[in-house]
PDB file of N, CA and C in Angstrom:
ATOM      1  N   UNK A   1     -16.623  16.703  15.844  1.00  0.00           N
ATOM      2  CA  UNK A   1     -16.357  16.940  14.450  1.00  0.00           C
ATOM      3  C   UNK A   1     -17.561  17.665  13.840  1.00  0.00           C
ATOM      4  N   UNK A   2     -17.236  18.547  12.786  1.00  0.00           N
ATOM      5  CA  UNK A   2     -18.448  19.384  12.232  1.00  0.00           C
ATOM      6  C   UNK A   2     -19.270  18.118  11.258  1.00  0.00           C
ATOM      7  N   UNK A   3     -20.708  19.133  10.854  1.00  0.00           N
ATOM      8  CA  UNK A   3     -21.550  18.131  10.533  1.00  0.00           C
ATOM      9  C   UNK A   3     -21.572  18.475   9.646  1.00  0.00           C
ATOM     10  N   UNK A   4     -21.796  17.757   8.122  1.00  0.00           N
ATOM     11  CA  UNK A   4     -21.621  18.127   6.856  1.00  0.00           C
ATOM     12  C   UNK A   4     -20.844  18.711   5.906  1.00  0.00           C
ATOM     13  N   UNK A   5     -19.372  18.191   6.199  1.00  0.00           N
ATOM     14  CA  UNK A   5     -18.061  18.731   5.739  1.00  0.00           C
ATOM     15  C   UNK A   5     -17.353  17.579   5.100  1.00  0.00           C
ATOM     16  N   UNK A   6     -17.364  16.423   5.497  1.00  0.00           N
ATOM     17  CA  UNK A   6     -17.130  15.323   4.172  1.00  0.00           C
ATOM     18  C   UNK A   6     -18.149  15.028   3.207  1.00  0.00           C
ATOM     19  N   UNK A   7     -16.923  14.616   1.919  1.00  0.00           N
ATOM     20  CA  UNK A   7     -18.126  14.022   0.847  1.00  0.00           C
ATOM     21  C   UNK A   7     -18.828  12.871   1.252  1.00  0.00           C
ATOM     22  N   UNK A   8     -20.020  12.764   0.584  1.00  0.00           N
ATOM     23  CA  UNK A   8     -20.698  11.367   0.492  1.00  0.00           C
ATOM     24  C   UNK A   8     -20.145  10.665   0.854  1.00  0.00           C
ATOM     25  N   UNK A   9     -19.507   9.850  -0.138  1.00  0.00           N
ATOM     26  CA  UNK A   9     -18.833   8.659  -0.317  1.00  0.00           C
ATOM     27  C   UNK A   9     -17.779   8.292   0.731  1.00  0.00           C
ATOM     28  N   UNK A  10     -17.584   9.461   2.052  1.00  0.00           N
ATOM     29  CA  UNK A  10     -16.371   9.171   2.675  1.00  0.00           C
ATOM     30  C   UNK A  10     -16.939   8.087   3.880  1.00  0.00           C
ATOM     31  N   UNK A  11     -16.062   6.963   3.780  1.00  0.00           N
ATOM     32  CA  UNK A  11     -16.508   5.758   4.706  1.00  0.00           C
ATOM     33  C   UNK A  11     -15.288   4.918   5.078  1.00  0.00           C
ATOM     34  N   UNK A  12     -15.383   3.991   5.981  1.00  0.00           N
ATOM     35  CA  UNK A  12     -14.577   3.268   6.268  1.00  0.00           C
ATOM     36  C   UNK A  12     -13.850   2.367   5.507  1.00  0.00           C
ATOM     37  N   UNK A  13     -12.356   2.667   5.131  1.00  0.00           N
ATOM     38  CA  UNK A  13     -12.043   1.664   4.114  1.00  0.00           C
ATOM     39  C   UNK A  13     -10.591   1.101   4.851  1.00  0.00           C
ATOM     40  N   UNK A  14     -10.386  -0.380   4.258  1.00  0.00           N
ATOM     41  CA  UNK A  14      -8.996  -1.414   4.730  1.00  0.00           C
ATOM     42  C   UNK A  14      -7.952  -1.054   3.765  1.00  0.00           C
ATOM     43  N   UNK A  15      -6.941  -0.390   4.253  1.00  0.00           N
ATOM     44  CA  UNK A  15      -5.948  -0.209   3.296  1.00  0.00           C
ATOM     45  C   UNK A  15      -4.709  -1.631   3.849  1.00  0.00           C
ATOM     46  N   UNK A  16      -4.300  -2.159   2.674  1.00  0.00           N
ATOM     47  CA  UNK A  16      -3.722  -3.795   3.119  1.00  0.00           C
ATOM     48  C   UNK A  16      -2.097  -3.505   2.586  1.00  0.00           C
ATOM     49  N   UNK A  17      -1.287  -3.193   3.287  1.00  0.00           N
ATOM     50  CA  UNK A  17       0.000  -3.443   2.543  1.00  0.00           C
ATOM     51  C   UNK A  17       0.575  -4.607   2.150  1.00  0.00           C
ATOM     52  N   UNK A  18       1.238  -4.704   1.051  1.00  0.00           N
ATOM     53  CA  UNK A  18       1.322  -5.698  -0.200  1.00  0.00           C
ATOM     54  C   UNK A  18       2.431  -6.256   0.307  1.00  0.00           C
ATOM     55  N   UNK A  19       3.575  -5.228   1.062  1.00  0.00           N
ATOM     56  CA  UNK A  19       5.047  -5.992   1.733  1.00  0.00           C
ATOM     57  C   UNK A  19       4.771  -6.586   2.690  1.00  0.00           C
ATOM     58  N   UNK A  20       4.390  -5.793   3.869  1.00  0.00           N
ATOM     59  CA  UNK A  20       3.930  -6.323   4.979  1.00  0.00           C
ATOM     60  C   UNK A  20       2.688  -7.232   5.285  1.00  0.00           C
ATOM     61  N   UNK A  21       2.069  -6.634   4.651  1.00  0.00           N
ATOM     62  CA  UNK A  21       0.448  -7.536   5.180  1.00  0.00           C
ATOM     63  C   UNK A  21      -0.169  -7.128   6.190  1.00  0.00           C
ATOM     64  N   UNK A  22       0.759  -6.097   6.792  1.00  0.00           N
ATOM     65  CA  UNK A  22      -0.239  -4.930   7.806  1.00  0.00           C
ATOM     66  C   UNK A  22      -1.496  -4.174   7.088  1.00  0.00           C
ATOM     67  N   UNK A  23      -2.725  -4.308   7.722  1.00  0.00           N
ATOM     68  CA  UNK A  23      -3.760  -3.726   7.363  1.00  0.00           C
ATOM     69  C   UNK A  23      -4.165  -2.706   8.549  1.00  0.00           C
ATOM     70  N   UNK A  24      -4.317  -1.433   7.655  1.00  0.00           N
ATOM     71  CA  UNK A  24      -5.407  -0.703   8.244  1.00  0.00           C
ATOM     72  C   UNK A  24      -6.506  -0.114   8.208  1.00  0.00           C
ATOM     73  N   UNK A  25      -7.777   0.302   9.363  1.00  0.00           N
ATOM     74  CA  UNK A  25      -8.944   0.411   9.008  1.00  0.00           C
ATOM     75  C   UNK A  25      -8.883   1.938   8.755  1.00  0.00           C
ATOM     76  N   UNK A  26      -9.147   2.997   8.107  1.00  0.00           N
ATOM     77  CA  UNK A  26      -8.929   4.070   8.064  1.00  0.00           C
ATOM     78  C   UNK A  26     -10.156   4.918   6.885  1.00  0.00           C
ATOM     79  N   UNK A  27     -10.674   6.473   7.067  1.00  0.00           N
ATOM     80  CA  UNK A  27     -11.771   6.848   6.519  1.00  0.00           C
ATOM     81  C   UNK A  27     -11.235   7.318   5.312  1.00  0.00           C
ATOM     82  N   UNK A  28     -11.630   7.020   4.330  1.00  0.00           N
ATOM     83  CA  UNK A  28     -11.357   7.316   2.981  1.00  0.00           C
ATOM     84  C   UNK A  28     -12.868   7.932   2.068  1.00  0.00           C
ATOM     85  N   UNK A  29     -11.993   8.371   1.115  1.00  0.00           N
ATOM     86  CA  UNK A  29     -12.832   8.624  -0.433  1.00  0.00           C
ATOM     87  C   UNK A  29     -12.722   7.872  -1.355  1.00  0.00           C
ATOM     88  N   UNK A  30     -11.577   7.325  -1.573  1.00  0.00           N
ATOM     89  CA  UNK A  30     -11.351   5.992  -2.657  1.00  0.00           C
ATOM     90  C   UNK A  30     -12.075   5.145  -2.867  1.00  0.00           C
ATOM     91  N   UNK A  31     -12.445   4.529  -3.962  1.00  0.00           N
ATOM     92  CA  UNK A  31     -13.016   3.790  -4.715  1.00  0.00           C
ATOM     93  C   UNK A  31     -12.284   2.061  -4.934  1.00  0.00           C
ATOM     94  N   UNK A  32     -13.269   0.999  -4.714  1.00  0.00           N
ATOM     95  CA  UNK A  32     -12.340  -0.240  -4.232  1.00  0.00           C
ATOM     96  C   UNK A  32     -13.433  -0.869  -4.818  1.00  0.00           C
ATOM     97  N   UNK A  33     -12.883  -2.077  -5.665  1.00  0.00           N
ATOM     98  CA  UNK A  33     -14.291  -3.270  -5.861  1.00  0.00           C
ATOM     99  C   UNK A  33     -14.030  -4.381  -4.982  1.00  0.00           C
ATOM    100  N   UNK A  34     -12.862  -4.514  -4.355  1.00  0.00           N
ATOM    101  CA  UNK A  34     -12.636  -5.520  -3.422  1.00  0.00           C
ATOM    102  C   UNK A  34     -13.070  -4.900  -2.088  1.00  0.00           C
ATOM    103  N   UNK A  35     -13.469  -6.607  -1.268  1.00  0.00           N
ATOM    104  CA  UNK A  35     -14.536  -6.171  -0.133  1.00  0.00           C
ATOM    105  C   UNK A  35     -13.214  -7.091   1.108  1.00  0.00           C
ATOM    106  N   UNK A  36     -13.204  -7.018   2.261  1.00  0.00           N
ATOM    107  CA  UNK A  36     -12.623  -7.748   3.498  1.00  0.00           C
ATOM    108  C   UNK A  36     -13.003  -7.262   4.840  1.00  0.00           C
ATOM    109  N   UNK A  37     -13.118  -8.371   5.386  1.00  0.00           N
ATOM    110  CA  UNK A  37     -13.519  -8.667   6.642  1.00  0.00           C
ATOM    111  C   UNK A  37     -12.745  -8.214   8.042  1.00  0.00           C
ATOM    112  N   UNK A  38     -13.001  -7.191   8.520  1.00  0.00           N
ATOM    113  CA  UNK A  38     -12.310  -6.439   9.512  1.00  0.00           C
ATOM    114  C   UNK A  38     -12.440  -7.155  10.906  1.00  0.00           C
ATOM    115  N   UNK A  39     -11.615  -7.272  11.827  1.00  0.00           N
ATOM    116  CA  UNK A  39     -11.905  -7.363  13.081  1.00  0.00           C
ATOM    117  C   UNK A  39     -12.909  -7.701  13.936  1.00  0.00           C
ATOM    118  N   UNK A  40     -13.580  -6.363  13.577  1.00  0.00           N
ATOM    119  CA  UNK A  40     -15.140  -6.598  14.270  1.00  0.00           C
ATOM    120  C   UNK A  40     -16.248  -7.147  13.165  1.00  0.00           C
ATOM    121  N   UNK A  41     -15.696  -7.676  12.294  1.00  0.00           N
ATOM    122  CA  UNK A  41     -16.454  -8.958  11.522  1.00  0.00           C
ATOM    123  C   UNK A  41     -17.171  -8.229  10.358  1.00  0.00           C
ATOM    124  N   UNK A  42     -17.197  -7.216  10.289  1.00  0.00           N
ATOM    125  CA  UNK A  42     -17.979  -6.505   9.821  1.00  0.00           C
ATOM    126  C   UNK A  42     -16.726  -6.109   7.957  1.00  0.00           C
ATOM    127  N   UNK A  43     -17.955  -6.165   6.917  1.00  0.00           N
ATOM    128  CA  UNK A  43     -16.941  -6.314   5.740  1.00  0.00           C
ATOM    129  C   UNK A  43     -17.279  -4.367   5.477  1.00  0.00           C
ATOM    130  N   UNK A  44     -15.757  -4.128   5.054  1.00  0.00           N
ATOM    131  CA  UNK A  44     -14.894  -2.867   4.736  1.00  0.00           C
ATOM    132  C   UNK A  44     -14.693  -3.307   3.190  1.00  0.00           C
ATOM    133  N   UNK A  45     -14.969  -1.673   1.795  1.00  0.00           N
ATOM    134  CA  UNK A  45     -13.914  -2.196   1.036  1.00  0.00           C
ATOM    135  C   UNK A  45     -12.130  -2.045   0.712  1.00  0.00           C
ATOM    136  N   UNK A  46     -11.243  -2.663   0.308  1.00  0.00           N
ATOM    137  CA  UNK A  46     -10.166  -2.977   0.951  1.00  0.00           C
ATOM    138  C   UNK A  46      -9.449  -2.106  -0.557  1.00  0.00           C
ATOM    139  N   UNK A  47      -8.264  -1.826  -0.374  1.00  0.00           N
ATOM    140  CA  UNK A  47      -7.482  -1.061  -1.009  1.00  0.00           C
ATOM    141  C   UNK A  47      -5.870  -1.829  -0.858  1.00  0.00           C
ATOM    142  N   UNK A  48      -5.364  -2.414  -1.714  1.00  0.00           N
ATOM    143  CA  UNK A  48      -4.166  -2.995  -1.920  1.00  0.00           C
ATOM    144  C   UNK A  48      -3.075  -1.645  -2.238  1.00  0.00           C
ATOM    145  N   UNK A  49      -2.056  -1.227  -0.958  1.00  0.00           N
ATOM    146  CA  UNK A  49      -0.826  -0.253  -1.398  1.00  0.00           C
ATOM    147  C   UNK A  49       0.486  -1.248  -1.415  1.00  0.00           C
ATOM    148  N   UNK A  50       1.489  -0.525  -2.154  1.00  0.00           N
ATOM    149  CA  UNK A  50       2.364  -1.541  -1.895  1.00  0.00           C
ATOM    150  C   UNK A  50       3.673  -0.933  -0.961  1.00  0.00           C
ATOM    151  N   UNK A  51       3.356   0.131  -0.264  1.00  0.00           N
ATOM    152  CA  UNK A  51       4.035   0.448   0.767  1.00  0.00           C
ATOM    153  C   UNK A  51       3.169   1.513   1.937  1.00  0.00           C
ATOM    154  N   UNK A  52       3.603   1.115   3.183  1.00  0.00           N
ATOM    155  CA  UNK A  52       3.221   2.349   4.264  1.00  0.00           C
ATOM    156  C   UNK A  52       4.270   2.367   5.248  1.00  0.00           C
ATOM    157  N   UNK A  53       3.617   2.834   6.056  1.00  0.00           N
ATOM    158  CA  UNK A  53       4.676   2.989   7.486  1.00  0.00           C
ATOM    159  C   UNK A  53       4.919   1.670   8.411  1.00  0.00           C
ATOM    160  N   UNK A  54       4.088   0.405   8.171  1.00  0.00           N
ATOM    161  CA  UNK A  54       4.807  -0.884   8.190  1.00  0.00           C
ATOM    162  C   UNK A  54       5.747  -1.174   7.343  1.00  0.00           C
ATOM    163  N   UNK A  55       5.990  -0.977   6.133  1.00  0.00           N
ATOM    164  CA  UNK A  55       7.006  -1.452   5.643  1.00  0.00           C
ATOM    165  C   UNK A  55       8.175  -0.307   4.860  1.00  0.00           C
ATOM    166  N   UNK A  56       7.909   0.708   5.369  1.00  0.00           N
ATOM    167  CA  UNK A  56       8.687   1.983   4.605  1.00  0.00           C
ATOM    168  C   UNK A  56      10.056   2.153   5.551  1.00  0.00           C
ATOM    169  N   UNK A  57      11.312   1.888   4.964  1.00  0.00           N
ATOM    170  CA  UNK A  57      12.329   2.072   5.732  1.00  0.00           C
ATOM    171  C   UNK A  57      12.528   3.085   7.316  1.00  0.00           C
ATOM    172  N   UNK A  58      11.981   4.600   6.503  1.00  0.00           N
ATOM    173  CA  UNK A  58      12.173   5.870   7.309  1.00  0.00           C
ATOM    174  C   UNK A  58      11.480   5.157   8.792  1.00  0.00           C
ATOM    175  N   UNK A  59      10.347   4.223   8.528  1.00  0.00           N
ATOM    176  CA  UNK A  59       9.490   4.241   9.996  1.00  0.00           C
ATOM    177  C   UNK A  59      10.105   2.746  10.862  1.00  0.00           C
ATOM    178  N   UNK A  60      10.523   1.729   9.778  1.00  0.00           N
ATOM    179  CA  UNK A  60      10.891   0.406  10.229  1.00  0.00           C
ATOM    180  C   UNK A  60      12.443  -0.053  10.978  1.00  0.00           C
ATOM    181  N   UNK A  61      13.139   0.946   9.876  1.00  0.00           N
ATOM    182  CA  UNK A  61      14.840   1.510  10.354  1.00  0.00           C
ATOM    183  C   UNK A  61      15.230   0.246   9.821  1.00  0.00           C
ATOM    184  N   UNK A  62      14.711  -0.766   8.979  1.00  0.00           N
ATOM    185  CA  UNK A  62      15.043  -1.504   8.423  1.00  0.00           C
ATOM    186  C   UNK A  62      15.278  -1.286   6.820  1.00  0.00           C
ATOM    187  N   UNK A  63      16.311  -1.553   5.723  1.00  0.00           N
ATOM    188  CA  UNK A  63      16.520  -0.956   4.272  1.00  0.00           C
ATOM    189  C   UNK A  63      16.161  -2.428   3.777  1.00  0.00           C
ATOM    190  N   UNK A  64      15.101  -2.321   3.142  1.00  0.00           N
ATOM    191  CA  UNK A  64      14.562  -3.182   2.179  1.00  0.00           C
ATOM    192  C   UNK A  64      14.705  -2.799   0.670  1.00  0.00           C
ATOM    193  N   UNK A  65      14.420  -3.786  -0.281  1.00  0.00           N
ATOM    194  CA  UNK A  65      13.870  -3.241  -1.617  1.00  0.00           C
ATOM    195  C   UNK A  65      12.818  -3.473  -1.604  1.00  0.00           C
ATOM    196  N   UNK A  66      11.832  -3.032  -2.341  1.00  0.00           N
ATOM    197  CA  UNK A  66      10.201  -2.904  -2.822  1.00  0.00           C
ATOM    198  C   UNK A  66      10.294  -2.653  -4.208  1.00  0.00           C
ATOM    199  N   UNK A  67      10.506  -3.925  -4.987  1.00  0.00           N
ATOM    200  CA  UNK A  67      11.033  -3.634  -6.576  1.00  0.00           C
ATOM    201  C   UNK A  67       9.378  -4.163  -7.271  1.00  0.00           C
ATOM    202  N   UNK A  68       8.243  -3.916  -7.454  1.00  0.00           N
ATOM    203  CA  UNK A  68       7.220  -5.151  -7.900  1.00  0.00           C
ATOM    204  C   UNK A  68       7.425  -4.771  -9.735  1.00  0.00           C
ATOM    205  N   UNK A  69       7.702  -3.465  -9.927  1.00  0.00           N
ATOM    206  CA  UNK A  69       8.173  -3.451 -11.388  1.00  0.00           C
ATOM    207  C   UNK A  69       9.395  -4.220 -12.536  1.00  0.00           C
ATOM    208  N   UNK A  70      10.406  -4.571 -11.225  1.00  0.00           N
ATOM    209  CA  UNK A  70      11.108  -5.323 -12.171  1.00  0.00           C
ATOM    210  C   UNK A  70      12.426  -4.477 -12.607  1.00  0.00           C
ATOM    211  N   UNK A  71      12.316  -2.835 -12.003  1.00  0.00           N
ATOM    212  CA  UNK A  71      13.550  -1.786 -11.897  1.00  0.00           C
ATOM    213  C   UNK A  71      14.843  -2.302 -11.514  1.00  0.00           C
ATOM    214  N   UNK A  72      14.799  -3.010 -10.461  1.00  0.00           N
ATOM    215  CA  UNK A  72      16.331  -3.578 -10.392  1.00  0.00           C
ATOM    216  C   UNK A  72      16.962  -4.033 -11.177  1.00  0.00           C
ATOM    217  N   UNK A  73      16.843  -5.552 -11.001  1.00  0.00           N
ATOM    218  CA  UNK A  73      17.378  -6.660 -12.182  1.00  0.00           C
ATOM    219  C   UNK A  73      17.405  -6.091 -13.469  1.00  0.00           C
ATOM    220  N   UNK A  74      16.544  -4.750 -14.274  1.00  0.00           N
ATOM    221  CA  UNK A  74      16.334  -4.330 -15.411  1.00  0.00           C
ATOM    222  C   UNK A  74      17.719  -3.012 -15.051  1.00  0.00           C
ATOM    223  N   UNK A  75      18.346  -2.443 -14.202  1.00  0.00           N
ATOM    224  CA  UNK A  75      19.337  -1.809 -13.829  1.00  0.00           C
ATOM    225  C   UNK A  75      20.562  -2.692 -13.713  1.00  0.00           C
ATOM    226  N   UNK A  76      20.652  -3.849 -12.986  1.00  0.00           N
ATOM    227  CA  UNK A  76      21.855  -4.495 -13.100  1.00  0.00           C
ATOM    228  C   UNK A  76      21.922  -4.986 -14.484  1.00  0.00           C
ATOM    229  N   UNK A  77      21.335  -5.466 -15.570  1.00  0.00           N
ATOM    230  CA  UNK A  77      21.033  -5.626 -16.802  1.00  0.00           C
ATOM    231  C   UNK A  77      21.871  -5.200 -17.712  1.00  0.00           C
ATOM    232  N   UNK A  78      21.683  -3.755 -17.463  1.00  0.00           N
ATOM    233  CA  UNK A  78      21.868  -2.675 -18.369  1.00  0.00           C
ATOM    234  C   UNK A  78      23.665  -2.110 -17.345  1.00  0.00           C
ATOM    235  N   UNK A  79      23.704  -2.000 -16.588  1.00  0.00           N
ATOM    236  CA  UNK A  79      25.199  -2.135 -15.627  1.00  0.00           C
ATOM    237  C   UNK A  79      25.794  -2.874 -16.011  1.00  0.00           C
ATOM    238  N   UNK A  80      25.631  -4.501 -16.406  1.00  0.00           N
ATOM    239  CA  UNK A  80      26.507  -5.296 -16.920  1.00  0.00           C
ATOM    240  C   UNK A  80      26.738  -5.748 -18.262  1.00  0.00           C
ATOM    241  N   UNK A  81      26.115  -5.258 -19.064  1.00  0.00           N
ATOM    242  CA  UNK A  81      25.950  -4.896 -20.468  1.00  0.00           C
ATOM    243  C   UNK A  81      26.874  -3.936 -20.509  1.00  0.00           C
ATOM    244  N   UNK A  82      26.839  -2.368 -19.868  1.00  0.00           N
ATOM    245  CA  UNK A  82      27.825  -1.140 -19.931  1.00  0.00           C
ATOM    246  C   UNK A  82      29.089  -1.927 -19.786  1.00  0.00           C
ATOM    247  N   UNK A  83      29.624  -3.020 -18.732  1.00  0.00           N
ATOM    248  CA  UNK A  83      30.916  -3.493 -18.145  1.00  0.00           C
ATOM    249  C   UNK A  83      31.346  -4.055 -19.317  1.00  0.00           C
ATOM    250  N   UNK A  84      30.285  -4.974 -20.350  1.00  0.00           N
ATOM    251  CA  UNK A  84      31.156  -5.414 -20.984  1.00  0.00           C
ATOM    252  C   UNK A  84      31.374  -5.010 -22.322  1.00  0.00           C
ATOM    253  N   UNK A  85      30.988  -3.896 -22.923  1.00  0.00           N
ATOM    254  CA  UNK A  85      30.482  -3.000 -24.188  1.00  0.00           C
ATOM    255  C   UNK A  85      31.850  -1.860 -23.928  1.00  0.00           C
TER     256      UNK A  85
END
């Protein structure tokens, strides 16, 4: 790899999925105040997503929802309100 072509700040960071709970160790630029303890014992700071390729249909072939906003139930809501209006 060339020498002096990432920024500073680029270092090892834990990205943790929120569905799954699959974590990975991977080199980032992002900015994290939370810290966790990797594998080789050694503390990474950690980055909470709430989806990746553990839990994203296209890669799992499994159809989940991933609602943490509250979009659904706020759609059937408003669907059964229309049914009876």
């Amino acid at each position: 790899m060339k020498s002096d072509i990432h920024p500073d700040n680029y270092r090892k960071v834990i990205f943790e999925d929120a569905t799954s709970g699959e974590r990975f160790l991977i080199g980032s630029t992002i900015q994290s105040d939370e810290v966790a303890v990797w594998a080789d014992k050694k503390e990474y700071p950690m980055v909470k997503v709430e989806i990746s390729s553990a839990s994203h249909p296209f890669y799992t072939g499994k159809e989940t929802v991933v609602d943490t906003a509250g979009r659904v139930e706020k759609f059937k809501r408003r669907a059964a309100a229309a049914k009876k209006g």
